[in-house]
N, C-alpha and C. Protein backbone atom coordinates (compact mmCIF):
# COMPACT_ATOMS: atom_id res chain seq x y z
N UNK A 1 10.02 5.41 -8.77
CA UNK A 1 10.38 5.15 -7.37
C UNK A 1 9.88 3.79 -6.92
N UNK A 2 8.42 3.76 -6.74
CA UNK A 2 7.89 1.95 -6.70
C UNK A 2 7.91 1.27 -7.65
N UNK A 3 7.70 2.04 -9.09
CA UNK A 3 7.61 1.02 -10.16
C UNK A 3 5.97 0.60 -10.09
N UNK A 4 5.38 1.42 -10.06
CA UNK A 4 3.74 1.85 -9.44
C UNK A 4 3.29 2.71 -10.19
N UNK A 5 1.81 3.38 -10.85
CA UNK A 5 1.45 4.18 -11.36
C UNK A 5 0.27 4.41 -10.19
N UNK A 6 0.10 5.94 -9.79
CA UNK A 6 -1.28 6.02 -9.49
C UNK A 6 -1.93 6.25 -10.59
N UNK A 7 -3.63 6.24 -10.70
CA UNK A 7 -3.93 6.93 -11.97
C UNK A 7 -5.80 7.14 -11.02
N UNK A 8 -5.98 7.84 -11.63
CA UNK A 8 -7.35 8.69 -10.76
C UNK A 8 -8.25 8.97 -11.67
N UNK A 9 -9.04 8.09 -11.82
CA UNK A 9 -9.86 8.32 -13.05
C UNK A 9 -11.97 9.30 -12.46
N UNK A 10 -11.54 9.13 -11.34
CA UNK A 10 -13.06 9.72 -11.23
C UNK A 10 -12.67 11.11 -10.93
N UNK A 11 -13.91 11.82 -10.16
CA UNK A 11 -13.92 13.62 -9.20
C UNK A 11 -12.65 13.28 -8.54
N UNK A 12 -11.83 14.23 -8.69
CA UNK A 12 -10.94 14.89 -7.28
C UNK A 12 -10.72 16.26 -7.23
N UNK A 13 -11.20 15.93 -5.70
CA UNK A 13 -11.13 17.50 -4.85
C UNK A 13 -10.69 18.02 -4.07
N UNK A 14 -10.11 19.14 -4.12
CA UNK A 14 -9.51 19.56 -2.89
C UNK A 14 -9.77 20.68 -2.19
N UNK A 15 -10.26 20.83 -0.82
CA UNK A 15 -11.12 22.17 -0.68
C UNK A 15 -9.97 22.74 0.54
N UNK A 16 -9.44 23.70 0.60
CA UNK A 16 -8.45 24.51 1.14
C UNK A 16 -8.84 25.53 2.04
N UNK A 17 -9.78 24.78 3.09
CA UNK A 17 -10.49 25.69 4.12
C UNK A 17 -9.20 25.94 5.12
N UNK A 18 -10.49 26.34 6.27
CA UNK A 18 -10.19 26.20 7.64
C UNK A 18 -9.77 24.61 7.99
N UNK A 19 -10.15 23.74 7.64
CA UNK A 19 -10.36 22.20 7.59
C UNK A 19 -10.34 21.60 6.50
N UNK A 20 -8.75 21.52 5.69
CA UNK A 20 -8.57 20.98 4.81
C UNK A 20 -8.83 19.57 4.19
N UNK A 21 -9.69 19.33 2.96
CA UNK A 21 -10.20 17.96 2.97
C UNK A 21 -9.39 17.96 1.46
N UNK A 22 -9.38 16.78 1.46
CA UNK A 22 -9.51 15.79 -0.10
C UNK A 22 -10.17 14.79 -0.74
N UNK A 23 -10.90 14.31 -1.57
CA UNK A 23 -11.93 13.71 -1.96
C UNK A 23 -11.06 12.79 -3.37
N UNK A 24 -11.07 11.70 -3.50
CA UNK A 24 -10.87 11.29 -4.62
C UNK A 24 -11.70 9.92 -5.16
N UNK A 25 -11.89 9.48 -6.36
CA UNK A 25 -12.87 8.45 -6.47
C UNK A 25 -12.48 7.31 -8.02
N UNK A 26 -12.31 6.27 -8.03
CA UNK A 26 -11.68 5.44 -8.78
C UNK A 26 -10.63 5.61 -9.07
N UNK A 27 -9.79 5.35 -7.93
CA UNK A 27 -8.21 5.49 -7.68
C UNK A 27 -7.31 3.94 -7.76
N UNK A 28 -6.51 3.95 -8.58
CA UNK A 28 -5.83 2.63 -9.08
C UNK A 28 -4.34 2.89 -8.75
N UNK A 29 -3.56 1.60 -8.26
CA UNK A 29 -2.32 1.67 -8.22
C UNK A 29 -1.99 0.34 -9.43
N UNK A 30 -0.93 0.74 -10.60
CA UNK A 30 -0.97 -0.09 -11.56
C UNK A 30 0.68 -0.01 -11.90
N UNK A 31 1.32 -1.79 -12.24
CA UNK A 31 2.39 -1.51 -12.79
C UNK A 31 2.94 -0.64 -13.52
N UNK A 32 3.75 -0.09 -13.81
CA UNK A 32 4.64 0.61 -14.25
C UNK A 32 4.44 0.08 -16.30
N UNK A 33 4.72 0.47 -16.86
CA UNK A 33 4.83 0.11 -18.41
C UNK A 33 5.33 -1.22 -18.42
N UNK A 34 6.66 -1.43 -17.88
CA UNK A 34 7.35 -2.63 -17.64
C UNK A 34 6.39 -3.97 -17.47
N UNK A 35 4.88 -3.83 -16.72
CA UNK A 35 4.00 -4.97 -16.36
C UNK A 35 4.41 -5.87 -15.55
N UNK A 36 6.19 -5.50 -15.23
CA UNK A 36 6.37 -6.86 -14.38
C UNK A 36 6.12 -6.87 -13.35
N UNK A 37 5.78 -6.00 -12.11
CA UNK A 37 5.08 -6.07 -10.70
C UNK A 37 3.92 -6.68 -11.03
N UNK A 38 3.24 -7.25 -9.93
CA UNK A 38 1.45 -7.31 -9.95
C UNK A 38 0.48 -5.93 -9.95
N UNK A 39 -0.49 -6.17 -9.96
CA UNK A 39 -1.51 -5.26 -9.78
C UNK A 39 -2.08 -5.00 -8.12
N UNK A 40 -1.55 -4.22 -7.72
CA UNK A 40 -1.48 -3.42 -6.71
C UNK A 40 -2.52 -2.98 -5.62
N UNK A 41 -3.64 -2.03 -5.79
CA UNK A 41 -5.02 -1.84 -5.23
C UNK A 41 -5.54 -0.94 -5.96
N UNK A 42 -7.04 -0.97 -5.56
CA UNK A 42 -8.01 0.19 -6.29
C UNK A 42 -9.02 0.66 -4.97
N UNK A 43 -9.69 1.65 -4.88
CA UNK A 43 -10.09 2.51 -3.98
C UNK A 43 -10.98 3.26 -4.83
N UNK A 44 -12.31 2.81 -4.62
CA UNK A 44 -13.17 3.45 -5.11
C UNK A 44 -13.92 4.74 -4.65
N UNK A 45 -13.36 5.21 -3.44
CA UNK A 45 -13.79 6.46 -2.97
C UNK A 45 -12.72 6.69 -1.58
N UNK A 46 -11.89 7.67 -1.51
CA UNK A 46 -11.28 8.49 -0.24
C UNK A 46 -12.07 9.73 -0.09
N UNK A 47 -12.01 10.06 1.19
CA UNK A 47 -12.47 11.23 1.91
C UNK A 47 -11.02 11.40 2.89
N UNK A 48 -10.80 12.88 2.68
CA UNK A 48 -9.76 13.02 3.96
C UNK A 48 -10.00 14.50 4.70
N UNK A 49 -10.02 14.68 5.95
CA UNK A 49 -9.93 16.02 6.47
C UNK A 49 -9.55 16.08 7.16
N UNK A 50 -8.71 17.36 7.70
CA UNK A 50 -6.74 17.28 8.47
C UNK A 50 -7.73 18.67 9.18
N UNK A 51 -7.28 19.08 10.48
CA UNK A 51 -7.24 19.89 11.27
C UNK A 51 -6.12 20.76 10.76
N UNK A 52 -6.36 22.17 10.41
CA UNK A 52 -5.38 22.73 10.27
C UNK A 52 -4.45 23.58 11.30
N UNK A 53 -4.75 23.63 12.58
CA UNK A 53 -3.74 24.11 13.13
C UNK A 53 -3.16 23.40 13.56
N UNK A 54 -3.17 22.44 14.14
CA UNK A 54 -1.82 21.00 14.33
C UNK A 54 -1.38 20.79 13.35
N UNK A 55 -1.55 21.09 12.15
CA UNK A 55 -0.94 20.95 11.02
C UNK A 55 0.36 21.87 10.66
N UNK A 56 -0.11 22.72 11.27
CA UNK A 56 0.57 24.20 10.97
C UNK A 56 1.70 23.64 12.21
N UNK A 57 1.28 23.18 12.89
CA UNK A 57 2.27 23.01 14.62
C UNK A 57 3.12 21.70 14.03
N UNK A 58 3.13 21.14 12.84
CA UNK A 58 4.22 19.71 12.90
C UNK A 58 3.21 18.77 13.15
N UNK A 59 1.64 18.60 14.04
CA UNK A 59 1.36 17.28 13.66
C UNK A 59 0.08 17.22 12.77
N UNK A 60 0.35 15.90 12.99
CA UNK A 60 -1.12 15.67 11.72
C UNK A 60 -2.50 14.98 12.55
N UNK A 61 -3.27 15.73 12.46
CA UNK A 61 -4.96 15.32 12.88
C UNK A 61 -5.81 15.23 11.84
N UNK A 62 -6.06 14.00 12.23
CA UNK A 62 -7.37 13.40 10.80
C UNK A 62 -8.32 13.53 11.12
N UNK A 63 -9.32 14.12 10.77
CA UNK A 63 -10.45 14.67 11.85
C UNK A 63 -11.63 13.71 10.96
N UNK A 64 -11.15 13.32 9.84
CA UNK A 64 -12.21 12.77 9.42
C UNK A 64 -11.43 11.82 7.56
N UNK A 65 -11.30 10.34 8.09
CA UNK A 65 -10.70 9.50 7.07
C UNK A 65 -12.18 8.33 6.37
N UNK A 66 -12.53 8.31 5.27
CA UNK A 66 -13.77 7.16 4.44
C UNK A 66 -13.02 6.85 3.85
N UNK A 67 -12.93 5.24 3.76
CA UNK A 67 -12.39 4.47 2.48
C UNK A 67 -13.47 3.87 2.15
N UNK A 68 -13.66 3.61 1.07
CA UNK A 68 -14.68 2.85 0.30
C UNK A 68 -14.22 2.03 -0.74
N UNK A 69 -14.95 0.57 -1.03
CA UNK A 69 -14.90 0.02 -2.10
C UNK A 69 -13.09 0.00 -2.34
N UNK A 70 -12.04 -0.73 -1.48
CA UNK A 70 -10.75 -0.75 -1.40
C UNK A 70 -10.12 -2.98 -1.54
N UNK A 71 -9.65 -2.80 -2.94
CA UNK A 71 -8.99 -4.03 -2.82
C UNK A 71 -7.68 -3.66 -2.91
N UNK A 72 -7.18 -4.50 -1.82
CA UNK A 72 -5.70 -4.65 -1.82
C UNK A 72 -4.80 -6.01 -2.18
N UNK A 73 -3.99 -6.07 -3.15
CA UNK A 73 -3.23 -7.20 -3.48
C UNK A 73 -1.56 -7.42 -2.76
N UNK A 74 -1.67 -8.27 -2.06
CA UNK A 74 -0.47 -8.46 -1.47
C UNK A 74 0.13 -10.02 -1.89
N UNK A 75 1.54 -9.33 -2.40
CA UNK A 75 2.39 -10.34 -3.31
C UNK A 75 3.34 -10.82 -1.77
N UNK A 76 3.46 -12.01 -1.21
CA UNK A 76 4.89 -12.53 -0.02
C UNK A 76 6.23 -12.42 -1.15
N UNK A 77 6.82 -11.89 -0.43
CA UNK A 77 8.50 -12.37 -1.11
C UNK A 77 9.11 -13.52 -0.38
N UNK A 78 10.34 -14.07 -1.20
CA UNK A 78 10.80 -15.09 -0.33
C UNK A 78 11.57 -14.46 0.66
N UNK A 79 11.53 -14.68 2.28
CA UNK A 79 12.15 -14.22 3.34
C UNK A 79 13.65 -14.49 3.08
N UNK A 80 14.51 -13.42 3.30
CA UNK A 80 15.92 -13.41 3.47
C UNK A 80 16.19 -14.26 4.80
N UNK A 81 17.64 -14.82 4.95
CA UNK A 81 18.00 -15.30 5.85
C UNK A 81 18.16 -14.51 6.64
N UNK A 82 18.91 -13.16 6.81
CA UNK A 82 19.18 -12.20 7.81
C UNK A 82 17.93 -11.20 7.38
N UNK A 83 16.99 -11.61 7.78
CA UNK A 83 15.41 -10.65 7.97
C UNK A 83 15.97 -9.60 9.17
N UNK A 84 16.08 -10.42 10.07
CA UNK A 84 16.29 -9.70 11.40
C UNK A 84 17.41 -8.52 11.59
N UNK A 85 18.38 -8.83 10.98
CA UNK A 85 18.72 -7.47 10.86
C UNK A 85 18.90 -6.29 9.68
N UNK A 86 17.69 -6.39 9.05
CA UNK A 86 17.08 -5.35 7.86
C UNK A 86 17.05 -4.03 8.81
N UNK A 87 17.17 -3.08 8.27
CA UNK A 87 16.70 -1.67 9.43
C UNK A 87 15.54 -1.55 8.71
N UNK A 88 14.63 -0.77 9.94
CA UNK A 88 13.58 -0.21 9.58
C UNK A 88 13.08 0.80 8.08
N UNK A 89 11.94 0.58 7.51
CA UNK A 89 12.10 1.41 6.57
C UNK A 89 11.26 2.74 6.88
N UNK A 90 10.90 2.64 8.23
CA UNK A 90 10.21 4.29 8.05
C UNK A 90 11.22 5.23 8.41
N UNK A 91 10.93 6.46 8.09
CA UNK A 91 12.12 7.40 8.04
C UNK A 91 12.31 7.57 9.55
N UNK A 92 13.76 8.68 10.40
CA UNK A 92 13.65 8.13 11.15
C UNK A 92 13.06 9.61 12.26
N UNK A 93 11.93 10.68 11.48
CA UNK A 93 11.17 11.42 11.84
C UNK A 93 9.73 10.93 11.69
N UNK A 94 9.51 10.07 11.23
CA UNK A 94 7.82 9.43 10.69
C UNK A 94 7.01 10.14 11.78
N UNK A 95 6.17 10.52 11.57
CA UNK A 95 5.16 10.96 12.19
C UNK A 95 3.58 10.38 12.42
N UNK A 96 3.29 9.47 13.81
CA UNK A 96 2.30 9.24 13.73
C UNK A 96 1.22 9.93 13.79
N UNK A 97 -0.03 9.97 12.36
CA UNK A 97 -1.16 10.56 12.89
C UNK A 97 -2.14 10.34 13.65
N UNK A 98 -2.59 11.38 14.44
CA UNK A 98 -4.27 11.07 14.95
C UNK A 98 -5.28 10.82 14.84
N UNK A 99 -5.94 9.58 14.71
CA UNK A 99 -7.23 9.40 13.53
C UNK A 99 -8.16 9.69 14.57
N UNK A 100 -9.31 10.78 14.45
CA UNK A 100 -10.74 10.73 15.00
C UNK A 100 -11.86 10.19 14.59
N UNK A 101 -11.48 9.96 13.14
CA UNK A 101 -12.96 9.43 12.64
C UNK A 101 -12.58 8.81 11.85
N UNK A 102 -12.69 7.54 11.71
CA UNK A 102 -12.06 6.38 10.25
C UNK A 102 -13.78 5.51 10.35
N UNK A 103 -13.82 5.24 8.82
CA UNK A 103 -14.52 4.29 8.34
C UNK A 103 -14.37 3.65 6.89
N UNK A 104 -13.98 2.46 7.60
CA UNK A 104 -14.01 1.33 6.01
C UNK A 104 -14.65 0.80 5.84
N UNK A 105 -14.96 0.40 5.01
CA UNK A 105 -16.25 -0.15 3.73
C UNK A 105 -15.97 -0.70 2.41
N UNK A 106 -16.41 -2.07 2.85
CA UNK A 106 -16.37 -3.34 1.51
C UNK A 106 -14.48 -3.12 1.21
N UNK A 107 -13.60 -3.84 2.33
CA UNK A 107 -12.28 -3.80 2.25
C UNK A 107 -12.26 -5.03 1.85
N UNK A 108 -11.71 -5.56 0.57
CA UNK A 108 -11.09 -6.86 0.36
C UNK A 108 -9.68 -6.95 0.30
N UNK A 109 -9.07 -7.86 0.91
CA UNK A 109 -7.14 -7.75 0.86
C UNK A 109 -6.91 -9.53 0.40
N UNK A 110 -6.54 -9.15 -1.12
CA UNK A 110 -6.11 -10.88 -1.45
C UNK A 110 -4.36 -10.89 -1.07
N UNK A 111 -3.80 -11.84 -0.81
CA UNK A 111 -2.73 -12.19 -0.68
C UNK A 111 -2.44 -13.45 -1.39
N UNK A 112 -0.94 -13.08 -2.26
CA UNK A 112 -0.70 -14.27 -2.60
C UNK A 112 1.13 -14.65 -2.30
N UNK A 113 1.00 -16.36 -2.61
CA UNK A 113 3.06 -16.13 -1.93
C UNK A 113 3.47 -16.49 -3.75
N UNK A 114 4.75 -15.64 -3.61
CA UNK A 114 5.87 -16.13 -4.65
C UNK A 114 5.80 -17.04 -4.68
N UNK A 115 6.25 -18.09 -4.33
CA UNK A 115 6.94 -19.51 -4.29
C UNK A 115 6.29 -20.07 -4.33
């Protein structure tokens, strides 16, 4: 679909309470076999925990989001002439969530341009 691999090489957990969490730890997004995309990001620790009865109701409550140890690589493409009328790519139900508790830690984001 992206031409992306996740691959999850540390603990992952998933605990299926009242207050559903997920835990994962040396998490990589990596070209595809092909090698021809770049190298993507790594995330050395997620924490996630969702409220489950808004969940159950259609929305989503994050009652509690940790990123840790997160590089992100961002490749520019060359801009099309008609940018402006691209349609949107989120679907056209997207659902924004509720974050109550976010914390990031040691975020690096390199960017680089094509051209």
């Amino acid at each position: 679909f992206t031409g992306y691999k996740m691959v999850i090489e540390g603990p992952f957990d998933v605990d299926l309470s009242l207050e559903p969490s997920l835990s994962a730890a040396g998490i990589r997004l990596e070209p595809d076999i092909d090698g021809v995309r770049p190298y993507l990001s790594s995330i050395g620790l997620v924490y996630l925990k969702v409220a489950l009865k808004p969940l159950l109701l259609g929305r989503i409550v994050i009652k509690k989001l940790v990123v840790d140890e997160m590089l992100v690589s961002v490749v520019e493409q060359e801009k099309k002439k008609d940018a402006e009328s691209q349609p949107s790519r989120l679907p056209p139900n997207f659902i924004i969530p509720i974050l109550e508790s976010v914390s990031l830690q040691n975020i690096q984001l390199n960017t680089m341009d094509k051209s």
